[in-house]
Protein backbone atom coordinates (compact mmCIF):
# COMPACT_ATOMS: atom_id res chain seq x y z
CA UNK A 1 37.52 -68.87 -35.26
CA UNK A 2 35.38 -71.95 -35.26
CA UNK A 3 35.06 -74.00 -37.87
CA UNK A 4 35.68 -71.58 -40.04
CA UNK A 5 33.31 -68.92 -38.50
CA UNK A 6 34.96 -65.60 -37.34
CA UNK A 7 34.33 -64.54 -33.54
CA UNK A 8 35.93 -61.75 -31.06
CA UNK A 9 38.66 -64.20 -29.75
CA UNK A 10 39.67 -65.11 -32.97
CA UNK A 11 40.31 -61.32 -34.11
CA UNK A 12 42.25 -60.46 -31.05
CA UNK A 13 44.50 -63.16 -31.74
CA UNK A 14 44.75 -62.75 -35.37
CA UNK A 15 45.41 -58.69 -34.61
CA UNK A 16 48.15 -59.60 -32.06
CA UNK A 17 49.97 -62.22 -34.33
CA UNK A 18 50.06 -58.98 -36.95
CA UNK A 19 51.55 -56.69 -34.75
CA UNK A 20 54.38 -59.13 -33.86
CA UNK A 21 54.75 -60.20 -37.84
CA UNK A 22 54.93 -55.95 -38.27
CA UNK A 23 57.64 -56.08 -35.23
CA UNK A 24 59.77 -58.67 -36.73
CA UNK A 25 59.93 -57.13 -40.31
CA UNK A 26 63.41 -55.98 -40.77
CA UNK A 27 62.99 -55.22 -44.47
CA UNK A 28 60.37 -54.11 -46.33
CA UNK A 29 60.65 -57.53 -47.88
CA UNK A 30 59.73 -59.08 -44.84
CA UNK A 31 56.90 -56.10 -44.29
CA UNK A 32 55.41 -57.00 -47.33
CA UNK A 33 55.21 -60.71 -46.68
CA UNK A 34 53.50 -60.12 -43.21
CA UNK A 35 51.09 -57.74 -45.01
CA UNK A 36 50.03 -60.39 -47.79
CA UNK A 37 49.50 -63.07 -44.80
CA UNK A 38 47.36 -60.76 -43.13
CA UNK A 39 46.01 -58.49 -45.62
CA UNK A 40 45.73 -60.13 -49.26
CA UNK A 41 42.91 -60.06 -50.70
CA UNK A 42 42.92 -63.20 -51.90
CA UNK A 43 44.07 -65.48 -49.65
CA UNK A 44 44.92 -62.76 -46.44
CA UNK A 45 43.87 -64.44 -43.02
CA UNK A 46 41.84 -60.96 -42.88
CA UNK A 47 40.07 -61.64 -46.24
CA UNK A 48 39.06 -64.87 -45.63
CA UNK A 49 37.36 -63.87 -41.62
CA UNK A 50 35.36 -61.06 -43.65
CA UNK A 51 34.17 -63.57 -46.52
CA UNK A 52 33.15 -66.53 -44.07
CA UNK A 53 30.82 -64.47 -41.97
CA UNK A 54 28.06 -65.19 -44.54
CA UNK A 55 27.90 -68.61 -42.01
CA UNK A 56 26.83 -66.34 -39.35
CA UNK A 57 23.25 -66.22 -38.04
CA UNK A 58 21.53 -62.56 -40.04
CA UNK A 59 21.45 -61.16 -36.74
CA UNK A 60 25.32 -61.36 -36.36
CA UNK A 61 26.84 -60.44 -39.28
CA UNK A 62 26.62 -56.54 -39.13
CA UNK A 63 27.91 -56.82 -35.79
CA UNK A 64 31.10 -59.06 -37.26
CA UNK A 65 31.51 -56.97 -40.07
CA UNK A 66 32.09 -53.59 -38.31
CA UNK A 67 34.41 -55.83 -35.93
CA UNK A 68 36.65 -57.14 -38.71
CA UNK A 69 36.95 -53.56 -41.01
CA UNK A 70 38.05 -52.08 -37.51
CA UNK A 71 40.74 -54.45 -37.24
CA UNK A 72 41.23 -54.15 -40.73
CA UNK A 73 41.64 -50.46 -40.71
CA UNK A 74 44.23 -50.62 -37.44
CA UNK A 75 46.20 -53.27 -39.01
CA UNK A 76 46.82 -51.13 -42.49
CA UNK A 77 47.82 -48.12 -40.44
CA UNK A 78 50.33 -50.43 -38.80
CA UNK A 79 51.99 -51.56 -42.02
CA UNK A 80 52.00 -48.21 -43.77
CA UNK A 81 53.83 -47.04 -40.45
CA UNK A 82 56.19 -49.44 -40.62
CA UNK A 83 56.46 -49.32 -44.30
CA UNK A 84 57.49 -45.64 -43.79
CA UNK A 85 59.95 -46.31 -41.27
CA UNK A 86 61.78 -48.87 -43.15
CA UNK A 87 62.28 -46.83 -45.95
CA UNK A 88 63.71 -43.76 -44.05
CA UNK A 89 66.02 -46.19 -42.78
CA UNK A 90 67.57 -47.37 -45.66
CA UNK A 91 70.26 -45.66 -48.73
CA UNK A 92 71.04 -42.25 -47.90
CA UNK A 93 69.31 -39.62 -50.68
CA UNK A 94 71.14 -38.51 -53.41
CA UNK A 95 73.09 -35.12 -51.63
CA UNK A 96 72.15 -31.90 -53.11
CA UNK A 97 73.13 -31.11 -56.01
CA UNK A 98 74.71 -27.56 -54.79
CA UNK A 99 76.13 -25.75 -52.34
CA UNK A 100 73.69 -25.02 -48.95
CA UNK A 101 76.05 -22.22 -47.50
CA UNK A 102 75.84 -20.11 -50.64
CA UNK A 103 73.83 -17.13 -49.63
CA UNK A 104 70.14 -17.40 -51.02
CA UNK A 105 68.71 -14.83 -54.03
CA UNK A 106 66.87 -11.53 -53.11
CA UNK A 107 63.29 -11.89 -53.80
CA UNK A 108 62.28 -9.28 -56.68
CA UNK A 109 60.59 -6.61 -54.46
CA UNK A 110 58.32 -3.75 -55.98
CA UNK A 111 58.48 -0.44 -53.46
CA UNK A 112 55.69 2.72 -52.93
CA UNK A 113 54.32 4.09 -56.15
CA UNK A 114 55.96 8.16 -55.90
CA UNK A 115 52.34 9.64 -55.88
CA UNK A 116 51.76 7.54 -52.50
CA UNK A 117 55.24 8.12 -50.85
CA UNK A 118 54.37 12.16 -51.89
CA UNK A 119 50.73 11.75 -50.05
CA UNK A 120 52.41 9.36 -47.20
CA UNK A 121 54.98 12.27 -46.34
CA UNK A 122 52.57 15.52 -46.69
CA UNK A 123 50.24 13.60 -44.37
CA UNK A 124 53.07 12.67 -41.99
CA UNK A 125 53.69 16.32 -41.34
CA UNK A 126 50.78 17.60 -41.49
CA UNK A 127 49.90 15.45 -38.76
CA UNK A 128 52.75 16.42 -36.91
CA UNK A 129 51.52 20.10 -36.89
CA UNK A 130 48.24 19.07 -35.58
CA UNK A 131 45.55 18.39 -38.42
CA UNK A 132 43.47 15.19 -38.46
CA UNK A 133 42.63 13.76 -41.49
CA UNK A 134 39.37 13.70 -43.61
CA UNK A 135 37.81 12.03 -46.94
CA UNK A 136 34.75 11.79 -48.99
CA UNK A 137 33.57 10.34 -51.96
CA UNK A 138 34.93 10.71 -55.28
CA UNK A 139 31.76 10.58 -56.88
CA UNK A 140 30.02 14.05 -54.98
CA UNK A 141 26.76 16.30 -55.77
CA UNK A 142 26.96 19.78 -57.40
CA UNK A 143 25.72 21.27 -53.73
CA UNK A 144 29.12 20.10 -52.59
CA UNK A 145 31.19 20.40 -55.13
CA UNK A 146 30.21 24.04 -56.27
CA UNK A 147 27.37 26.00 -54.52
CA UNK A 148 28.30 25.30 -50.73
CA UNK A 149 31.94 26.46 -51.86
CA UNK A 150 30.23 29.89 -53.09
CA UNK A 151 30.35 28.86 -57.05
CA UNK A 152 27.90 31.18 -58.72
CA UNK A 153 25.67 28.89 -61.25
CA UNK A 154 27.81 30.75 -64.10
CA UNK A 155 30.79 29.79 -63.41
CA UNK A 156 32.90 28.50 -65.94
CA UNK A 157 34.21 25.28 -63.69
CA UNK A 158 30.45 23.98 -64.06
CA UNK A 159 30.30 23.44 -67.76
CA UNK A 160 31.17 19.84 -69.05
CA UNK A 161 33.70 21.01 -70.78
CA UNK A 162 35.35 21.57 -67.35
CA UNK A 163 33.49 19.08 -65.44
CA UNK A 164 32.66 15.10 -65.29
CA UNK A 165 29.09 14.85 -65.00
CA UNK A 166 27.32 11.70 -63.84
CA UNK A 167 23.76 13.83 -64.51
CA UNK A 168 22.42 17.19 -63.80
CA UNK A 169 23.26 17.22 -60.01
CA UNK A 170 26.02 14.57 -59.52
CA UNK A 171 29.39 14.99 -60.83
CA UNK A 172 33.11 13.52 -60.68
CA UNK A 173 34.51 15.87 -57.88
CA UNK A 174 36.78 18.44 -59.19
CA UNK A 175 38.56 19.40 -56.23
CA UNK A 176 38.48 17.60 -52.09
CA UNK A 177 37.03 20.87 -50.99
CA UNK A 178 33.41 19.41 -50.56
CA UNK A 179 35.14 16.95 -47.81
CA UNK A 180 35.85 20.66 -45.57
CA UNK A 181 32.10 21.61 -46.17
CA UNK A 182 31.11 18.04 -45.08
CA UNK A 183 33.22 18.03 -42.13
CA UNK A 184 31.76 21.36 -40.76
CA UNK A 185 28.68 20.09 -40.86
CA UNK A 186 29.04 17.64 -38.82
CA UNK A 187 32.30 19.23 -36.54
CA UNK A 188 31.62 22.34 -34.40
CA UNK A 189 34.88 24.65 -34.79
CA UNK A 190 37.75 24.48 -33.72
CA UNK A 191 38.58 22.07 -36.36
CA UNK A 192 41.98 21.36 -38.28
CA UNK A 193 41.97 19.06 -41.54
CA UNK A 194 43.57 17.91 -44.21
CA UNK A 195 41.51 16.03 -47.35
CA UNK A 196 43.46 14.25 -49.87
CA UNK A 197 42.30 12.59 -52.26
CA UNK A 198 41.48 11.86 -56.40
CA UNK A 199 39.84 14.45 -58.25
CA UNK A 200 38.63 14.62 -62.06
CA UNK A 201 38.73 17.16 -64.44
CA UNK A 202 37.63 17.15 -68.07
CA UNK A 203 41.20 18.05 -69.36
CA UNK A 204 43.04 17.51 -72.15
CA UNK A 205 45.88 15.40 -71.10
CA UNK A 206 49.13 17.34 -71.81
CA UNK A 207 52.90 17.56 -69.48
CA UNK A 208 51.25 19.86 -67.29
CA UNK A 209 47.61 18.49 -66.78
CA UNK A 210 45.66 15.47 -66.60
CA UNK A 211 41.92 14.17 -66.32
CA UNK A 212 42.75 12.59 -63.13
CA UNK A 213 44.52 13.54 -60.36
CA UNK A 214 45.72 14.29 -56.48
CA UNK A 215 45.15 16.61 -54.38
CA UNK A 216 45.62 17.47 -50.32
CA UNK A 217 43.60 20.26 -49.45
CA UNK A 218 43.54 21.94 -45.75
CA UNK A 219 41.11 23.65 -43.86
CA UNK A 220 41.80 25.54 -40.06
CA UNK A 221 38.70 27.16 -38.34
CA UNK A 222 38.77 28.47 -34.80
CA UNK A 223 38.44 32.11 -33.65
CA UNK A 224 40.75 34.74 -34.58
CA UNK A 225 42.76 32.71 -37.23
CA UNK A 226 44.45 35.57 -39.66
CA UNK A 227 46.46 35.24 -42.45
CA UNK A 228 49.32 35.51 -40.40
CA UNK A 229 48.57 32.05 -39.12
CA UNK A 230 47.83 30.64 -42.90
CA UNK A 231 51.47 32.08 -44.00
CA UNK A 232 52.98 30.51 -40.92
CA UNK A 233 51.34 26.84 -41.43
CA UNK A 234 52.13 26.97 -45.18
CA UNK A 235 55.93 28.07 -44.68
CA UNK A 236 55.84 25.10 -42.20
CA UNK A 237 55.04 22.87 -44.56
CA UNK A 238 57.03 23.66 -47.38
CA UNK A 239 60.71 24.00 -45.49
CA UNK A 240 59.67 20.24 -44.30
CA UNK A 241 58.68 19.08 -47.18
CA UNK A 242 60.99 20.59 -50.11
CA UNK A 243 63.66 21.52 -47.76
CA UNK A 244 65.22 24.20 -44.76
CA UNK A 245 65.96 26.60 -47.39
CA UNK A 246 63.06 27.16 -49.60
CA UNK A 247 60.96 30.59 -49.08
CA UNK A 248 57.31 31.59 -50.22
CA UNK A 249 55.21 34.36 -51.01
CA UNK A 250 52.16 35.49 -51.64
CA UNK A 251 50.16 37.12 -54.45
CA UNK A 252 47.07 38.08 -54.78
CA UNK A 253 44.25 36.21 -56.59
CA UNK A 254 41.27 34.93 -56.44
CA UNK A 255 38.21 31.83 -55.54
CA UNK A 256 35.32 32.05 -54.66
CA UNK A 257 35.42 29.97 -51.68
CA UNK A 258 38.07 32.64 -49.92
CA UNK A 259 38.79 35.87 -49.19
CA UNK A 260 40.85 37.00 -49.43
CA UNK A 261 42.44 34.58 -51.83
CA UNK A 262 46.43 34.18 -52.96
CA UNK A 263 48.35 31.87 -55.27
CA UNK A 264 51.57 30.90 -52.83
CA UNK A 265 54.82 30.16 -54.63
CA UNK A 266 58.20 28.84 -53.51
CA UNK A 267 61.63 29.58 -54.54
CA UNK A 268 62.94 27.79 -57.71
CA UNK A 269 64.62 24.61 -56.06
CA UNK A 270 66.79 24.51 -59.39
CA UNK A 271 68.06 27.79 -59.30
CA UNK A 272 67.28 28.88 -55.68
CA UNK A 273 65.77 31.95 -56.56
CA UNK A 274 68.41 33.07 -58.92
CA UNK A 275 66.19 32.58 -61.98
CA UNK A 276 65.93 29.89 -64.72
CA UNK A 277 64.95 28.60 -67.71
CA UNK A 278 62.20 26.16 -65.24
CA UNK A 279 60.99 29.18 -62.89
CA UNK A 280 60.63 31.37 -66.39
CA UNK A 281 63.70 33.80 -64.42
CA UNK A 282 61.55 34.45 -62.26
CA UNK A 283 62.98 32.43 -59.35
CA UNK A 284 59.87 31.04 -57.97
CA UNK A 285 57.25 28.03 -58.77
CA UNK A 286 54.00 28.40 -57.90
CA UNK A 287 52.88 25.20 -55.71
CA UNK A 288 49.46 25.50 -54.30
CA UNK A 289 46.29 28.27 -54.05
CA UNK A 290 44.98 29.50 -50.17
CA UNK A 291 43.33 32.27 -48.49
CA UNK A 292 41.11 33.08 -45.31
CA UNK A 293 37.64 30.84 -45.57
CA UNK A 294 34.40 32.80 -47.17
CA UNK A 295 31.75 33.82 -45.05
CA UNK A 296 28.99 32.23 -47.52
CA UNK A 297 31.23 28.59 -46.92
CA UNK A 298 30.81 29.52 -43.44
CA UNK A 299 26.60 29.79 -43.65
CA UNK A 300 26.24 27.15 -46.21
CA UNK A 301 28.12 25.00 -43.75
CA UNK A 302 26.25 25.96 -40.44
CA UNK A 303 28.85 28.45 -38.81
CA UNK A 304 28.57 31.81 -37.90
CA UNK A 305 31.11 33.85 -40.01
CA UNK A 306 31.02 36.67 -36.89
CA UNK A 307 32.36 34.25 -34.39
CA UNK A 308 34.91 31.72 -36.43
CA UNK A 309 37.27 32.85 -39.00
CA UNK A 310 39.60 30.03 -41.03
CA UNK A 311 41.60 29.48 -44.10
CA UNK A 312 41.86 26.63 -46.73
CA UNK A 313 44.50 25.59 -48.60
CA UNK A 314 45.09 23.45 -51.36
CA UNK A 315 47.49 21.76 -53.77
CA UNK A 316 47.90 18.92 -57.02
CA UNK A 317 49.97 16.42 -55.52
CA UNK A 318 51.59 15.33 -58.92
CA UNK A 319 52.52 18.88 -58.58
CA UNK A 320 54.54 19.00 -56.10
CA UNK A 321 55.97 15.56 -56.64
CA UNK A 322 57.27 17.07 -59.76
CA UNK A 323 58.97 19.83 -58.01
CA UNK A 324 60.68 18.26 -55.57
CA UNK A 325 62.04 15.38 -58.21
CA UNK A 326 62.47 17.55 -61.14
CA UNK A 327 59.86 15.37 -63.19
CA UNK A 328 59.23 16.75 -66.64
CA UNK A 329 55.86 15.51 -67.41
CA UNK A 330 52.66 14.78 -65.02
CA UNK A 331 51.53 11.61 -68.09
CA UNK A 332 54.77 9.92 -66.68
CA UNK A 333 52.48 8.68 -63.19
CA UNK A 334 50.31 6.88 -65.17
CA UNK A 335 52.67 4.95 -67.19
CA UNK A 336 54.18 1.43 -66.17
CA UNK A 337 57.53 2.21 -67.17
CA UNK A 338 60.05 0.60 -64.76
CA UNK A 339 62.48 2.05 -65.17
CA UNK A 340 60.92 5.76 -63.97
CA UNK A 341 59.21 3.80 -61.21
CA UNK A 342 62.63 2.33 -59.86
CA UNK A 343 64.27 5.52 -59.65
CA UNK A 344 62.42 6.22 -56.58
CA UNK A 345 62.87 2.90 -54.40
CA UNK A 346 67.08 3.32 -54.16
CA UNK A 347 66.40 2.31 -50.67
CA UNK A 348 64.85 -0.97 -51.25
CA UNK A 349 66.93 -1.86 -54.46
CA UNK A 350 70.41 -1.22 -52.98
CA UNK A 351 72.50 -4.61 -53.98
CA UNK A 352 69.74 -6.33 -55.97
CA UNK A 353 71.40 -7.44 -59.23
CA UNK A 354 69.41 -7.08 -61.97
């Protein structure tokens, strides 16, 4: 610096002398002396090189200027490093105020809603016994929904007092049938599905039915699929799912998109058959509807019904769920009532205090 005037030898030396004050600082006393030398603004050695380049030729002064904020920024780094060091070296903290070995507290964990650990397990083994599975929308067209499942236009199911309609030819889906007619149209046979999914019925809400609801419907095409076949994948199902020892039947009934059709029940799992006041002594719960597909859900879909046959199955997932956990009402999946939830996570809860 001379007379006054900043220049490049000047700055190195002035940087230099910093770093050694920084060195020497054994306190951050001493730190904060070195830094005031160097880096006050009133009277720092820095300060006064950035106020004196005014001197300089017009030319020079940008040139100065970026030189001496560099330094400046380097040299403020340098303290605050320091400054950091020093104080990590001094008093230890105040110790913590418990004890680190204790064991730490179980995070509140939620667990699988029952509707979705019922749909997780009847897709599990379904896909174990070799169907894929299939969805569709919720919101569907009449075609779908009623006359490509062989619904004549009088049908009860398609008045609004049965049926959610968005207008004259698009509807809430009342059943995941329409996702089988879908499929086929796109899928040459053989084909194997299941279709679960939300359906919507315009129902009074009551222990026993609701507006909204599961279902897992299946659907087996190939040739030379009989009954025989239907009765053997269903039994399948139902020992897996409710247990070895439960038994179904048959009976007769009827939809239009089979024949023929049969309402399949299961042996009372309170009772086992014997007959109670839940099976209405009769021994046996009915669980889900089936039959051997329609030859009209066949054409509507694209297939010939003289070289494929197939059956379709389907049942209400709250259903089921009920069954198999003894579950008095279908309103109670819909409520947020804890304490019904929590009965069905034991496995997560086990030791978690309340």
């Amino acid at each position: 610096m001379k007379d006054g005037i900043p220049d490049r030898d000047a700055l190195g030396r002035l940087e230099r002398e910093a770093q050694e004050a920084v060195a020497a600082a054994g306190d951050v006393e001493a730190l904060e002396k070195a830094r005031v030398v160097f880096l006050g603004r009133k009277q720092g050695r820095l300060t006064a090189a950035l106020r004196s380049i005014g001197a300089l030729p017009s030319d020079q002064r940008p040139v100065m200027g970026n030189l001496i904020n560099e330094v400046k920024v380097r040299l403020e780094a340098l303290f605050d490093a320091k400054q950091e060091a020093l104080s990590g070296s001094g008093a230890d903290p105040e110790p913590y105020p418990g004890d680190p070995t204790l064991p730490g507290r179980r995070a509140w964990e939620g667990g699988r809603h029952i509707l979705h650990r019922v749909v997780r397990d009847a897709k599990e083994i379904f896909v174990r016994m070799g169907y894929s599975i299939a969805e569709g929308p919720d919101v569907e067209l009449d075609y779908y929904n009623f006359e490509a499942l062989n619904f004549p236009p009088d049908h009860p199911s398609r008045d609004t007092q049965d049926t959610f309609y968005v207008n004259r030819d698009i509807l809430l889906r009342t059943q995941t049938s329409p996702v089988q007619v879908r499929y086929m149209e796109r899928h040459a046979p053989p084909l194997r599905i299941i279709s679960p999914g939300r359906v919507y019925r315009n129902e009074s809400p009551d222990p026993s039915h609701a507006a909204e609801f599961y279902q897992i419907e299946g659907l087996f095409v190939d040739r030379d699929v009989s009954l025989a076949d239907l009765r053997s994948d269903v039994s399948w199902f139902v020992r897996q799912f409710f247990g070895p020892g439960a038994q179904v039947r048959f009976r007769p009934h009827f939809f239009p998109f089979t024949e023929p059709s049969a309402e399949v029940d299961m042996t009372c799992f309170a009772c086992s058959g014997e007959g109670c006041p839940i099976c209405k002594k009769t021994g046996w719960l009915e669980i889900m509807g089936a039959g051997m597909v329609h030859p009209n859900v066949f054409r509507y879909a694209g297939y010939d019904p003289e070289s494929v046959t197939g059956f379709a199955f389907g049942m209400g997932i709250e259903r089921i769920a009920m069954l198999k956990y003894g579950i008095d009402d279908i309103r109670r999946f819909l409520t947020d009532d804890i304490r019904f939830l929590r009965q069905f996570w034991n496995e997560q809860w086990a030791g978690v205090s309340e």
